[in-house]
PDB file of N, CA and C in Angstrom:
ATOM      1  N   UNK A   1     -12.990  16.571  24.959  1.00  0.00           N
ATOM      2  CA  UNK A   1     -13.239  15.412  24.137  1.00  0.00           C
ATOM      3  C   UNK A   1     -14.456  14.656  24.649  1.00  0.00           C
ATOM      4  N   UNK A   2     -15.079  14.540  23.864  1.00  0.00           N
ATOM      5  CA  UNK A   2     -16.563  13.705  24.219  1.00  0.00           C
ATOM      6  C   UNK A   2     -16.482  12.249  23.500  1.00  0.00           C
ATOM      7  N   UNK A   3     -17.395  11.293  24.070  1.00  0.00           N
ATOM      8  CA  UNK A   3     -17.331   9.977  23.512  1.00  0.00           C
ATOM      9  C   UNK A   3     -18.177   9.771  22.373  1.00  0.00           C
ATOM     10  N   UNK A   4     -17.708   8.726  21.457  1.00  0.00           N
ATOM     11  CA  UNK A   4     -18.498   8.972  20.007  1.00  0.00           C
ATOM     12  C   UNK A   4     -18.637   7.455  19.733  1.00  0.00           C
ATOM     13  N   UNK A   5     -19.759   7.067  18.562  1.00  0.00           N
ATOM     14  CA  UNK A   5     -19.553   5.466  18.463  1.00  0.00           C
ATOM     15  C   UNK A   5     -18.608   5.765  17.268  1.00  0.00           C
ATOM     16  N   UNK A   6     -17.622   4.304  17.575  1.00  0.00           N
ATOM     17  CA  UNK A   6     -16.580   4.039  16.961  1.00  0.00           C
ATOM     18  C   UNK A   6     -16.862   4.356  15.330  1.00  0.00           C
ATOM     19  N   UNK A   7     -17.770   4.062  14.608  1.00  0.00           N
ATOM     20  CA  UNK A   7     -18.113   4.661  13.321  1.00  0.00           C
ATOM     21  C   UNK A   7     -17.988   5.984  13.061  1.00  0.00           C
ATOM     22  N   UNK A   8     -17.903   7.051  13.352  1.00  0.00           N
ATOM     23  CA  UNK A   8     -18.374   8.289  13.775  1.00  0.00           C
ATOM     24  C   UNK A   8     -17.139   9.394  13.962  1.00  0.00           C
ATOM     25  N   UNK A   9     -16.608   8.476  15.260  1.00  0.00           N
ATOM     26  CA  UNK A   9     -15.228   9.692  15.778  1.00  0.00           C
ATOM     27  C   UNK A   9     -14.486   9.836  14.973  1.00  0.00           C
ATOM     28  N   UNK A  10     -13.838  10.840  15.353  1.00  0.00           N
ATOM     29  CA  UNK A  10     -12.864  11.267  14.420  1.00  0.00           C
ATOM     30  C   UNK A  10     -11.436  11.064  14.983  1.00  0.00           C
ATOM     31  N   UNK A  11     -11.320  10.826  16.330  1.00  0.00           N
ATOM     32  CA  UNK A  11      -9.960  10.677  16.883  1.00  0.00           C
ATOM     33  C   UNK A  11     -10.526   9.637  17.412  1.00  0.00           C
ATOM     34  N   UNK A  12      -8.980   8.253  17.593  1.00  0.00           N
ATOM     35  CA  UNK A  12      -9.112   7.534  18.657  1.00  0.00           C
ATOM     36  C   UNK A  12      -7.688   7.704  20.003  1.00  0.00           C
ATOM     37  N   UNK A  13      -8.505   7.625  20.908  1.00  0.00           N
ATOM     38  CA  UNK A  13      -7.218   7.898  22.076  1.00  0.00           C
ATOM     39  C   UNK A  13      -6.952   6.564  23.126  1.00  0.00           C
ATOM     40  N   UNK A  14      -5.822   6.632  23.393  1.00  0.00           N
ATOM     41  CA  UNK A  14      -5.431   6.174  24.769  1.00  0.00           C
ATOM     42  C   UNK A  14      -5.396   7.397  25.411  1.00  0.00           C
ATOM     43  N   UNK A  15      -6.577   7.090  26.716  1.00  0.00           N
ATOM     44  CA  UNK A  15      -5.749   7.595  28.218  1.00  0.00           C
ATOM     45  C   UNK A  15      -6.049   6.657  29.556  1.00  0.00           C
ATOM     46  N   UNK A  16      -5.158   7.345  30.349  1.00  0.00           N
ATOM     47  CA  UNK A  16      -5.469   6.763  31.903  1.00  0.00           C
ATOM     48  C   UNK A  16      -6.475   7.654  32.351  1.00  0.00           C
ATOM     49  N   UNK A  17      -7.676   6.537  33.116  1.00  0.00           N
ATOM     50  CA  UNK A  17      -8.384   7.466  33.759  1.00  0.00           C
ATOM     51  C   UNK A  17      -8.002   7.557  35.087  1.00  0.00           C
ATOM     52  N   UNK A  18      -7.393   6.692  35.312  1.00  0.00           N
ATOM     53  CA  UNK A  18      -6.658   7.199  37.097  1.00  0.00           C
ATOM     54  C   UNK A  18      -6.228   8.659  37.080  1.00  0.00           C
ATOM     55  N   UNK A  19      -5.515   9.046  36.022  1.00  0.00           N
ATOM     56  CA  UNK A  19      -4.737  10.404  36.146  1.00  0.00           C
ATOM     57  C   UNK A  19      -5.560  11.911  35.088  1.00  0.00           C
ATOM     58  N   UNK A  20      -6.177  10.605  34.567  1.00  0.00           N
ATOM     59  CA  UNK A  20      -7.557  11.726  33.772  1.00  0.00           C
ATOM     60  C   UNK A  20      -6.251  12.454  32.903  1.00  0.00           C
ATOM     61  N   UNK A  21      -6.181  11.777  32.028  1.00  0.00           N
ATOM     62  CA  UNK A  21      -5.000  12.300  30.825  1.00  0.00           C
ATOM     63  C   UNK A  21      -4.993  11.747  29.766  1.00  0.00           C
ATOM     64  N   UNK A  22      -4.953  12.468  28.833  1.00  0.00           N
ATOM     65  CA  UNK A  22      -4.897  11.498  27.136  1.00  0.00           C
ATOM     66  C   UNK A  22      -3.443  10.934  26.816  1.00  0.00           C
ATOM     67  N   UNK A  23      -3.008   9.814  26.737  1.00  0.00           N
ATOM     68  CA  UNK A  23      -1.858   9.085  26.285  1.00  0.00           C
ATOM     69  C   UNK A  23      -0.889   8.899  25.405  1.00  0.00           C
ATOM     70  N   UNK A  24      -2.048   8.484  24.444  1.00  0.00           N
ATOM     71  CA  UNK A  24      -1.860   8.682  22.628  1.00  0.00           C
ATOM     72  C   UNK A  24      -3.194   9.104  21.936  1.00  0.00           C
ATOM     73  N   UNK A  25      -2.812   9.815  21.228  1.00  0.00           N
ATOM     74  CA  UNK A  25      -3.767  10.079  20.103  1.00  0.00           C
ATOM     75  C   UNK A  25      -3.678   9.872  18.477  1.00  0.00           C
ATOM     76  N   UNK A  26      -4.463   9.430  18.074  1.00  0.00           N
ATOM     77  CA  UNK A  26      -4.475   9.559  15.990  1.00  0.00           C
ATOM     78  C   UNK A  26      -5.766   9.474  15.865  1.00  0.00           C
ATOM     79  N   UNK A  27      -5.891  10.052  14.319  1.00  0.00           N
ATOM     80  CA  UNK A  27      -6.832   9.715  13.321  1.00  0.00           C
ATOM     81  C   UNK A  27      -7.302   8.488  13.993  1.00  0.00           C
ATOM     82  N   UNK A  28      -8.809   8.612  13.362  1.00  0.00           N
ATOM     83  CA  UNK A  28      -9.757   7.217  13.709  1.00  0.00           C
ATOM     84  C   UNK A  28      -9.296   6.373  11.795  1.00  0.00           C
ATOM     85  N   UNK A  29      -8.697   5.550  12.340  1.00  0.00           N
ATOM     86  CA  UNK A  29      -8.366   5.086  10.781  1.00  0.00           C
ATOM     87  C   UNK A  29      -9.697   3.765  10.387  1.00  0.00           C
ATOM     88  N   UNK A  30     -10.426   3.433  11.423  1.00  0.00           N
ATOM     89  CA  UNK A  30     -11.623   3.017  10.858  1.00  0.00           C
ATOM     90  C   UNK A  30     -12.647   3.906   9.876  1.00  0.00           C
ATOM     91  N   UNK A  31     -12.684   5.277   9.596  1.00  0.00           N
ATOM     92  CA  UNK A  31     -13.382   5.986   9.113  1.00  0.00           C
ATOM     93  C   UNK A  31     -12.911   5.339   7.642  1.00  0.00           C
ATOM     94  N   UNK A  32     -11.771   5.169   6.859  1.00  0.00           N
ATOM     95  CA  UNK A  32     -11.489   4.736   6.111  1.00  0.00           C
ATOM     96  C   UNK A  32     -11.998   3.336   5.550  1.00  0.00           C
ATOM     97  N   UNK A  33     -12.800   2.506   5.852  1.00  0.00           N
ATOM     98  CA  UNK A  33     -12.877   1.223   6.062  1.00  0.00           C
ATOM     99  C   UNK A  33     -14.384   0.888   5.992  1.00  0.00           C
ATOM    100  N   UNK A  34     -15.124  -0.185   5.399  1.00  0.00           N
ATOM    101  CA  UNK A  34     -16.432  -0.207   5.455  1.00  0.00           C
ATOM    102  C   UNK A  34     -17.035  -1.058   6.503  1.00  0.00           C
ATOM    103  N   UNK A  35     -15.773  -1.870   7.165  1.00  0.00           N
ATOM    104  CA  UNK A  35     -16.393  -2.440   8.346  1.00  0.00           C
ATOM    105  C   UNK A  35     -15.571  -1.620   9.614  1.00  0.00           C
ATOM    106  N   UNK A  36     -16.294  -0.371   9.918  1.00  0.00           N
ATOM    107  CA  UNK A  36     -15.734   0.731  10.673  1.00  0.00           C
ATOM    108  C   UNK A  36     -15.266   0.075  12.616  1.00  0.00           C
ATOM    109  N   UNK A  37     -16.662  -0.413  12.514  1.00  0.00           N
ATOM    110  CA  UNK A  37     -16.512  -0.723  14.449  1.00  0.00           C
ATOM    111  C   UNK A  37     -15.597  -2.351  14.308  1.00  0.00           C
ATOM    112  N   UNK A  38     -15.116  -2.667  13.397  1.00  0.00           N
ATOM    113  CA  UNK A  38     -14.361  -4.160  13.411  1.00  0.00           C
ATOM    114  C   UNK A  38     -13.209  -3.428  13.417  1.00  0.00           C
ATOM    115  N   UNK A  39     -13.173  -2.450  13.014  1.00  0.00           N
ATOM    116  CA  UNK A  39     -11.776  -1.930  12.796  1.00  0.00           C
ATOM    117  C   UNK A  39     -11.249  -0.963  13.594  1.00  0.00           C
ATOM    118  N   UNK A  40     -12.131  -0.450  14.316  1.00  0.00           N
ATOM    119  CA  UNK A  40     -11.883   0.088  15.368  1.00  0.00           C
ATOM    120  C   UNK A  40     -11.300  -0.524  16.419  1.00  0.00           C
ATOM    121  N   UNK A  41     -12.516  -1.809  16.815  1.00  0.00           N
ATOM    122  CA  UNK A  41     -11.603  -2.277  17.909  1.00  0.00           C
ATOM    123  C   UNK A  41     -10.609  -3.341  17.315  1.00  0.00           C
ATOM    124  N   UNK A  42      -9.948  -3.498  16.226  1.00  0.00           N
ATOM    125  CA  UNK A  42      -8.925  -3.491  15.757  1.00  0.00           C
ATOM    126  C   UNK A  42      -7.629  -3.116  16.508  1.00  0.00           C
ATOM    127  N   UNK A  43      -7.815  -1.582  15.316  1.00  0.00           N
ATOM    128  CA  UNK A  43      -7.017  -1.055  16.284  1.00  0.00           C
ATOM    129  C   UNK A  43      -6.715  -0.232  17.766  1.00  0.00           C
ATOM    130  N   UNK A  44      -7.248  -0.484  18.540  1.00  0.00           N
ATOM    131  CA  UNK A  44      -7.590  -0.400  20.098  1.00  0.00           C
ATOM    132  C   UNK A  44      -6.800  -1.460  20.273  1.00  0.00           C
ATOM    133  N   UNK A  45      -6.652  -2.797  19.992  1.00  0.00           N
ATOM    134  CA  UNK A  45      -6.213  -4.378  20.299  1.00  0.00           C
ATOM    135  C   UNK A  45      -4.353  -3.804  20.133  1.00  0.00           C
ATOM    136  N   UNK A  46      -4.034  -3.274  18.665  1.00  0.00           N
ATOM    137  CA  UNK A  46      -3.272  -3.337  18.247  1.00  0.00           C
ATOM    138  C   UNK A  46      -2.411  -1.514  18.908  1.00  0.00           C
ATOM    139  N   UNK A  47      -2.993  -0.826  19.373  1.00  0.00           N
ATOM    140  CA  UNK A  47      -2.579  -0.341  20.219  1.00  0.00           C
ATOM    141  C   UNK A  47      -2.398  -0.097  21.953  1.00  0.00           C
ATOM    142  N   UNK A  48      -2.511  -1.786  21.731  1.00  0.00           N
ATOM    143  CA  UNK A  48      -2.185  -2.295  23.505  1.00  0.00           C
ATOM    144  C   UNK A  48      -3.448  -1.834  24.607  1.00  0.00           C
ATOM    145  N   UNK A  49      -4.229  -1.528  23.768  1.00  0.00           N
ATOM    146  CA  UNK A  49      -5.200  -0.968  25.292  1.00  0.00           C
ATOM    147  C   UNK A  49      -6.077  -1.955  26.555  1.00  0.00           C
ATOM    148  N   UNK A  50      -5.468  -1.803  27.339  1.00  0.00           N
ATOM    149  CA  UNK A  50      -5.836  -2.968  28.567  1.00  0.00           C
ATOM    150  C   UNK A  50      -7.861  -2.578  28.807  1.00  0.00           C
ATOM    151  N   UNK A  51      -8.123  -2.099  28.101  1.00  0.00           N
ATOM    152  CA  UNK A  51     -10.025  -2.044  27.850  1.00  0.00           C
ATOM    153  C   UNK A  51     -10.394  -1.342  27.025  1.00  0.00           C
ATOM    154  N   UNK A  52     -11.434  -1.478  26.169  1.00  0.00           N
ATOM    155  CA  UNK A  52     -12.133  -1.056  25.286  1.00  0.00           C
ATOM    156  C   UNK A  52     -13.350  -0.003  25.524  1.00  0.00           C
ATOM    157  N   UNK A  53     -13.203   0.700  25.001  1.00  0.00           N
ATOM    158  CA  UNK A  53     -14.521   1.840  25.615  1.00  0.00           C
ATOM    159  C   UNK A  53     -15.211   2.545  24.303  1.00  0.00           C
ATOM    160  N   UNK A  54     -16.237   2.149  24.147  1.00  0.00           N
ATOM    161  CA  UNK A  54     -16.737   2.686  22.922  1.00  0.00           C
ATOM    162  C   UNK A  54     -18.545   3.415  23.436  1.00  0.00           C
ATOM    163  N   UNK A  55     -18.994   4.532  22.458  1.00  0.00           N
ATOM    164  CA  UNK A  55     -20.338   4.772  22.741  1.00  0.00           C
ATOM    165  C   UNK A  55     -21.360   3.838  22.399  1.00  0.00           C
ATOM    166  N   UNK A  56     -22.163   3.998  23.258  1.00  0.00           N
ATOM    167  CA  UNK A  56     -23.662   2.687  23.198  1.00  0.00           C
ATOM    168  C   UNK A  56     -23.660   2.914  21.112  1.00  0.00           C
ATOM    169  N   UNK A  57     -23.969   2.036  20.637  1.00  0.00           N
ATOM    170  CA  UNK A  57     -23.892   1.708  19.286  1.00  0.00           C
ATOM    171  C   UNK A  57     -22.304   1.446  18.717  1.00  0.00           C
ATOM    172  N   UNK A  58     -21.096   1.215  19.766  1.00  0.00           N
ATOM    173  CA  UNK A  58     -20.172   0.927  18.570  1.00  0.00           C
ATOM    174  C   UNK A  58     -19.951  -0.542  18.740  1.00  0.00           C
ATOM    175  N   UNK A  59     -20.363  -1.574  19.454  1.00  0.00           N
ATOM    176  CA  UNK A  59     -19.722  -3.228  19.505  1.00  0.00           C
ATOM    177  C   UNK A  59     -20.740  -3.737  18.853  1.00  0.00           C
ATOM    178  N   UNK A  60     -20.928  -4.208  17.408  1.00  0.00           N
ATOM    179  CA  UNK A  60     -21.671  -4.922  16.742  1.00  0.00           C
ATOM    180  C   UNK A  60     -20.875  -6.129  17.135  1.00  0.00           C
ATOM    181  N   UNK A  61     -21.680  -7.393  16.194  1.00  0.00           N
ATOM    182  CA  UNK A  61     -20.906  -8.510  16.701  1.00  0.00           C
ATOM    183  C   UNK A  61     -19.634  -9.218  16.563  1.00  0.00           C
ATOM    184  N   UNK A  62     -19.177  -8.613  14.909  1.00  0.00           N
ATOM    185  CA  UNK A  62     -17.809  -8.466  14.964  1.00  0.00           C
ATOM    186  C   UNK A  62     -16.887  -8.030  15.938  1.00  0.00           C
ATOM    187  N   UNK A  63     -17.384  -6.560  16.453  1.00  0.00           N
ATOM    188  CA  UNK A  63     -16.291  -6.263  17.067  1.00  0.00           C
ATOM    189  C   UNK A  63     -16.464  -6.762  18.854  1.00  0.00           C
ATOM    190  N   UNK A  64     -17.464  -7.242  18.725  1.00  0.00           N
ATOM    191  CA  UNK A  64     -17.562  -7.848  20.361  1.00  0.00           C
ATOM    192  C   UNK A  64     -16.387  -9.025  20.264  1.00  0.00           C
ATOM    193  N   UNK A  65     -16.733 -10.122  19.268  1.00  0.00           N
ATOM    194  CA  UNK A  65     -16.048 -11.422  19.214  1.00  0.00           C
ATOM    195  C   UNK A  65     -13.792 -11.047  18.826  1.00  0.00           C
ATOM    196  N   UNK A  66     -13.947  -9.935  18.311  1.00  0.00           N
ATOM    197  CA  UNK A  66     -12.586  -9.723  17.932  1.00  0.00           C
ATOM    198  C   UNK A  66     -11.949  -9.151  19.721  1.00  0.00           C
ATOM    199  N   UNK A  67     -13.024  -8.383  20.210  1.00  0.00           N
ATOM    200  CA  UNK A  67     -11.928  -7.597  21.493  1.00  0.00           C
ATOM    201  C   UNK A  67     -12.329  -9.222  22.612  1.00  0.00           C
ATOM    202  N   UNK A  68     -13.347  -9.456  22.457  1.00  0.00           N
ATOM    203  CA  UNK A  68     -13.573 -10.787  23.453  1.00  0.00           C
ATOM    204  C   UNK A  68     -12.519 -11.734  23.099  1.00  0.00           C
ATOM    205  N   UNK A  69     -12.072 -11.989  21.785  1.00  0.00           N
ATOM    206  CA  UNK A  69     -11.143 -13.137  21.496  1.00  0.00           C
ATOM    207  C   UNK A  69      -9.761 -12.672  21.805  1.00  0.00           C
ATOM    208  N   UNK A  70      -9.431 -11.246  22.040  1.00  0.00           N
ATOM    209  CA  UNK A  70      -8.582 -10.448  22.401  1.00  0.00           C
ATOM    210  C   UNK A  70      -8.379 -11.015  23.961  1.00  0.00           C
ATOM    211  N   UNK A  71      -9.099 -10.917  24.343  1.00  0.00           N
ATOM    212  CA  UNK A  71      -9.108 -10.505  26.059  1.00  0.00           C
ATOM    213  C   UNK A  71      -9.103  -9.655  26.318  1.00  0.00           C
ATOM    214  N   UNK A  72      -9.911  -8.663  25.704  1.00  0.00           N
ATOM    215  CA  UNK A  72     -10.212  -7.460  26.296  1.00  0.00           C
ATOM    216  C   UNK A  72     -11.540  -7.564  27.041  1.00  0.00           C
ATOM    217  N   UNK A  73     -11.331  -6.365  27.758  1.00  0.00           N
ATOM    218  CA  UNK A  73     -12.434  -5.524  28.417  1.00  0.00           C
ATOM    219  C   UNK A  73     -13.068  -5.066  27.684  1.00  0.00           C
ATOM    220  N   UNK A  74     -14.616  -4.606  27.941  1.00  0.00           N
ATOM    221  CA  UNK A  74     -15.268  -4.105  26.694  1.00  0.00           C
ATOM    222  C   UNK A  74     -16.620  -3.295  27.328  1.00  0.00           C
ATOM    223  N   UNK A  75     -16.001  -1.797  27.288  1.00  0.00           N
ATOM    224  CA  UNK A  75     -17.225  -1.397  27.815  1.00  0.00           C
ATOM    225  C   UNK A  75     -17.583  -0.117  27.132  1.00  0.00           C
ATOM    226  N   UNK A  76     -18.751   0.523  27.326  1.00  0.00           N
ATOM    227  CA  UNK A  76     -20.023   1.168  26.568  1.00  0.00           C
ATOM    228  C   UNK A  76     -19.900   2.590  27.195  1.00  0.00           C
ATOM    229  N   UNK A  77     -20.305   3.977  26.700  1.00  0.00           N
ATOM    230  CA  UNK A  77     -21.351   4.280  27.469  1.00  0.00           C
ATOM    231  C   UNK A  77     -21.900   6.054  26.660  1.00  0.00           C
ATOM    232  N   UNK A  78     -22.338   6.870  27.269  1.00  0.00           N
ATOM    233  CA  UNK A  78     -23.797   6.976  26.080  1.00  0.00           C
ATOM    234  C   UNK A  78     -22.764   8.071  25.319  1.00  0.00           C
ATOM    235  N   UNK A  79     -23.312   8.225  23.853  1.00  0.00           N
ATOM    236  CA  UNK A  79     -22.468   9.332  23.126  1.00  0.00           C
ATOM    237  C   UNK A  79     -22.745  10.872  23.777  1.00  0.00           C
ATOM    238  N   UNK A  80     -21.492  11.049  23.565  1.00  0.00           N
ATOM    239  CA  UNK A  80     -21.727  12.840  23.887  1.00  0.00           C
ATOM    240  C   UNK A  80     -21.125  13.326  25.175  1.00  0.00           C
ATOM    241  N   UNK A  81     -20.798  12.442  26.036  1.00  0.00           N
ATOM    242  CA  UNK A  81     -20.188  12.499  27.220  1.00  0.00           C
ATOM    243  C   UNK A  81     -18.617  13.079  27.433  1.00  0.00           C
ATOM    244  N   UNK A  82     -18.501  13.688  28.156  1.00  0.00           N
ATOM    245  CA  UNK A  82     -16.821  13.990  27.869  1.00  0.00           C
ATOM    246  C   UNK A  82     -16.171  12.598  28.919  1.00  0.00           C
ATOM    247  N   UNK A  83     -15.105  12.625  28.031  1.00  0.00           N
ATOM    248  CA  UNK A  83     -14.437  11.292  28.031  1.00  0.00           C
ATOM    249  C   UNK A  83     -13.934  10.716  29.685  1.00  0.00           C
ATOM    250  N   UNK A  84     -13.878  11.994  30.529  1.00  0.00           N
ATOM    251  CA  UNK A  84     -13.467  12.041  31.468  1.00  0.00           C
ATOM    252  C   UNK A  84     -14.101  11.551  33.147  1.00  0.00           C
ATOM    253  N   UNK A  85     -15.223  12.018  32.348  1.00  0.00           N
ATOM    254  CA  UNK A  85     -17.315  12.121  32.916  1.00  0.00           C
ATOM    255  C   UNK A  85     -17.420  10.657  32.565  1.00  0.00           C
ATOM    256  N   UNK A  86     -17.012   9.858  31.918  1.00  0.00           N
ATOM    257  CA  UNK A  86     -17.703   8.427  31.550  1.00  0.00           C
ATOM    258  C   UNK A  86     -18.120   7.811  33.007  1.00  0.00           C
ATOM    259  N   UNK A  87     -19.212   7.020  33.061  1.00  0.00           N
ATOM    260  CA  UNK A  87     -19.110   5.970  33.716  1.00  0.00           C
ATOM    261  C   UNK A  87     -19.613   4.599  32.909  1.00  0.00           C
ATOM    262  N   UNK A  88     -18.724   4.003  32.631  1.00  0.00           N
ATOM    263  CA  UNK A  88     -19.077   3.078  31.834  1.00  0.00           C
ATOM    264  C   UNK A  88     -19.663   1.865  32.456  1.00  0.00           C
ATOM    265  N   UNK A  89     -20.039   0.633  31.253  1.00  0.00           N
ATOM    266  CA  UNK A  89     -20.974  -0.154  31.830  1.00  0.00           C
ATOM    267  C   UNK A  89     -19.964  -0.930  30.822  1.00  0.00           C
ATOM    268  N   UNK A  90     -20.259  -2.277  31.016  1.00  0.00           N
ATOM    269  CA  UNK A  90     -19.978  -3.654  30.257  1.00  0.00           C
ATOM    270  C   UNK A  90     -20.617  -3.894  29.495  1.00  0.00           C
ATOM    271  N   UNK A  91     -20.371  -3.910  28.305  1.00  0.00           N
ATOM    272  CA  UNK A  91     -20.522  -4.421  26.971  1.00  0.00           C
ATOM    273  C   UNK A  91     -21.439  -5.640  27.345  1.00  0.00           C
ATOM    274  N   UNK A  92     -23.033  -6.331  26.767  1.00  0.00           N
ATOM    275  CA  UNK A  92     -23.799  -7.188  27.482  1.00  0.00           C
ATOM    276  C   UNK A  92     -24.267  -7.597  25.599  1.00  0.00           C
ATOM    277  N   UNK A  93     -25.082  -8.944  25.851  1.00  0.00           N
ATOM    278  CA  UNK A  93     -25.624  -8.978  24.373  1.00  0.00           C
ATOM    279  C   UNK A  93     -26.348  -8.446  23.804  1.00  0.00           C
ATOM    280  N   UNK A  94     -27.020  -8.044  24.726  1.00  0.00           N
ATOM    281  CA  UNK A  94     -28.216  -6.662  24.203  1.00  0.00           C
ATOM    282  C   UNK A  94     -27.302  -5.441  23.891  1.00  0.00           C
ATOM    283  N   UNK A  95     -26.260  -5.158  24.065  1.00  0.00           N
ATOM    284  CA  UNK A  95     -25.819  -3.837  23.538  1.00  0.00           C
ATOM    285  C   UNK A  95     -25.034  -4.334  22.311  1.00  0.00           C
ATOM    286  N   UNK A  96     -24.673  -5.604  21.639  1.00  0.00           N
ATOM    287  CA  UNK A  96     -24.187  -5.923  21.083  1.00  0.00           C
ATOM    288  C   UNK A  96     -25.128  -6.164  20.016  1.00  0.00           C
ATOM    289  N   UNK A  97     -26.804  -6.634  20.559  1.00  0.00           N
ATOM    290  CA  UNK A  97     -27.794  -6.744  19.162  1.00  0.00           C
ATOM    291  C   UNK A  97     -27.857  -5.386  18.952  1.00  0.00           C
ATOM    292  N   UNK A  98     -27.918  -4.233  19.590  1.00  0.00           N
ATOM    293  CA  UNK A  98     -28.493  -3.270  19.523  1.00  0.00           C
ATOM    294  C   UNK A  98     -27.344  -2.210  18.383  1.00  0.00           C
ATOM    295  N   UNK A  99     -26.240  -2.563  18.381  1.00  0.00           N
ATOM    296  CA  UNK A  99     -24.727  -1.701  17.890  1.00  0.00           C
ATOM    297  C   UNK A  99     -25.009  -2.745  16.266  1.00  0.00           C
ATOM    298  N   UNK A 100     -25.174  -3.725  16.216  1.00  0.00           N
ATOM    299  CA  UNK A 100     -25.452  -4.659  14.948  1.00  0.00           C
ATOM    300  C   UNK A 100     -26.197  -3.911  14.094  1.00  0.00           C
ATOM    301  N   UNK A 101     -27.404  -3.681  14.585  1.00  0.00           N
ATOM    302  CA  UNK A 101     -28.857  -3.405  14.035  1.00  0.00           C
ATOM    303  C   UNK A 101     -28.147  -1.641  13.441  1.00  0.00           C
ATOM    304  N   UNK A 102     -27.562  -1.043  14.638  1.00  0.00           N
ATOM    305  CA  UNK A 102     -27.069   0.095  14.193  1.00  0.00           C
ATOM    306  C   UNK A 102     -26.577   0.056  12.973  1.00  0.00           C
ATOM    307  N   UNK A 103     -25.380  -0.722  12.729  1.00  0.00           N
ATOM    308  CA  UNK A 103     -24.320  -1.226  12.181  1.00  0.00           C
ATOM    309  C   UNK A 103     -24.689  -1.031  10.526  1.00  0.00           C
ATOM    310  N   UNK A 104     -25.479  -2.313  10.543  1.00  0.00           N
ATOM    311  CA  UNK A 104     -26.529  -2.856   9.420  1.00  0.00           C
ATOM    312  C   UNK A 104     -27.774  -1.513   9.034  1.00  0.00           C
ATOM    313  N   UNK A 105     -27.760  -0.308   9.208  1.00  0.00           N
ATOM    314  CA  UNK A 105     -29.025   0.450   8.933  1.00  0.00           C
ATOM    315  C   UNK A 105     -27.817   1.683   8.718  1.00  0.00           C
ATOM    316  N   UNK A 106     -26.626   1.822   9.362  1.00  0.00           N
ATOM    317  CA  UNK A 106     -25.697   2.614   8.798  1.00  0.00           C
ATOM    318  C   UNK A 106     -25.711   2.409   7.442  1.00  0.00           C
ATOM    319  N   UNK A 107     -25.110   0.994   7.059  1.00  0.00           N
ATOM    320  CA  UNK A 107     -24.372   0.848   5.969  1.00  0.00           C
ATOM    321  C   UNK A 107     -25.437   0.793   4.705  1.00  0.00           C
ATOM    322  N   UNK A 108     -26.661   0.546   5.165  1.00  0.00           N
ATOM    323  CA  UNK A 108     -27.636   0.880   4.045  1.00  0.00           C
ATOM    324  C   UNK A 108     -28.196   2.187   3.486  1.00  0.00           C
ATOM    325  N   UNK A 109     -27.958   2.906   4.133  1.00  0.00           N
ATOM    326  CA  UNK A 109     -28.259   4.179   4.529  1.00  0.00           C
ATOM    327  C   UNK A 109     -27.306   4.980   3.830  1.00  0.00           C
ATOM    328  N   UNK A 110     -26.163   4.372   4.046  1.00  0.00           N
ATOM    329  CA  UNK A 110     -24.751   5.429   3.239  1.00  0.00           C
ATOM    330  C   UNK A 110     -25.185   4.754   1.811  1.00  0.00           C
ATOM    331  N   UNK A 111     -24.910   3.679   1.607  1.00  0.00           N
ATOM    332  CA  UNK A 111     -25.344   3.185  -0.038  1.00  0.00           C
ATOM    333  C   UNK A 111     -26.737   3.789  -0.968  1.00  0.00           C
ATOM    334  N   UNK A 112     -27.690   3.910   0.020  1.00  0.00           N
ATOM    335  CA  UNK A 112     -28.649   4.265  -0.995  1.00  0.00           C
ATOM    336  C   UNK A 112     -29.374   5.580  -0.573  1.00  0.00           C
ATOM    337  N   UNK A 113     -28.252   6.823  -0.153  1.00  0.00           N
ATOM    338  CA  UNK A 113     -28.394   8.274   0.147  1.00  0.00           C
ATOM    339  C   UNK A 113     -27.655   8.999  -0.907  1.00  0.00           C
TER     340      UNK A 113
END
């Protein structure tokens, strides 16, 4: 399993990385949804996860302010990585303008393709 931005994947998981094991798994049910990375870390919140881990482009500013108002943890790191291999970084405002801009050039992009 490699890391994907939250728009994108196709599975979302819980695991522990202490024991390097997947937890839970489902469908990414943000794929369904036009505000994909709000709903992602959605549901991440709503499936108890004590931190957030998404690829560089998934915390636009929605979903920064929803896992921040959460109390979550919120961290990044580059797509393509296997999940295991991460070393993640903290979610900062620059990765948050930068996942926006993503965000916003996705959704124009699907509309007028």
């Amino acid at each position: 399993m490699k890391i994907q931005i939250f728009s994108k994947g196709e599975i979302m998981i819980l695991y522990d990385p202490e024991k390097k094991e997947v937890v839970y798994k489902e469908e990414n049910v943000a794929l369904k949804t036009p505000a994909r990375r709000p709903e992602a870390t959605k549901e991440c919140i709503k499936l108890k996860a004590d931190e957030i881990l998404g690829a560089h482009g998934s915390f636009c500013m929605p979903s920064y302010l929803i896992g921040k108002k959460a109390g979550k943890k919120l961290l990044f790191a580059e797509p393509g990585i296997k999940i295991f291999d991460v070393k993640p970084k903290e979610v900062t405002l620059s990765e948050v303008a930068y996942s926006s801009f993503i965000a916003m050039k996705e959704r124009i992009t699907e509309h007028h393709t």
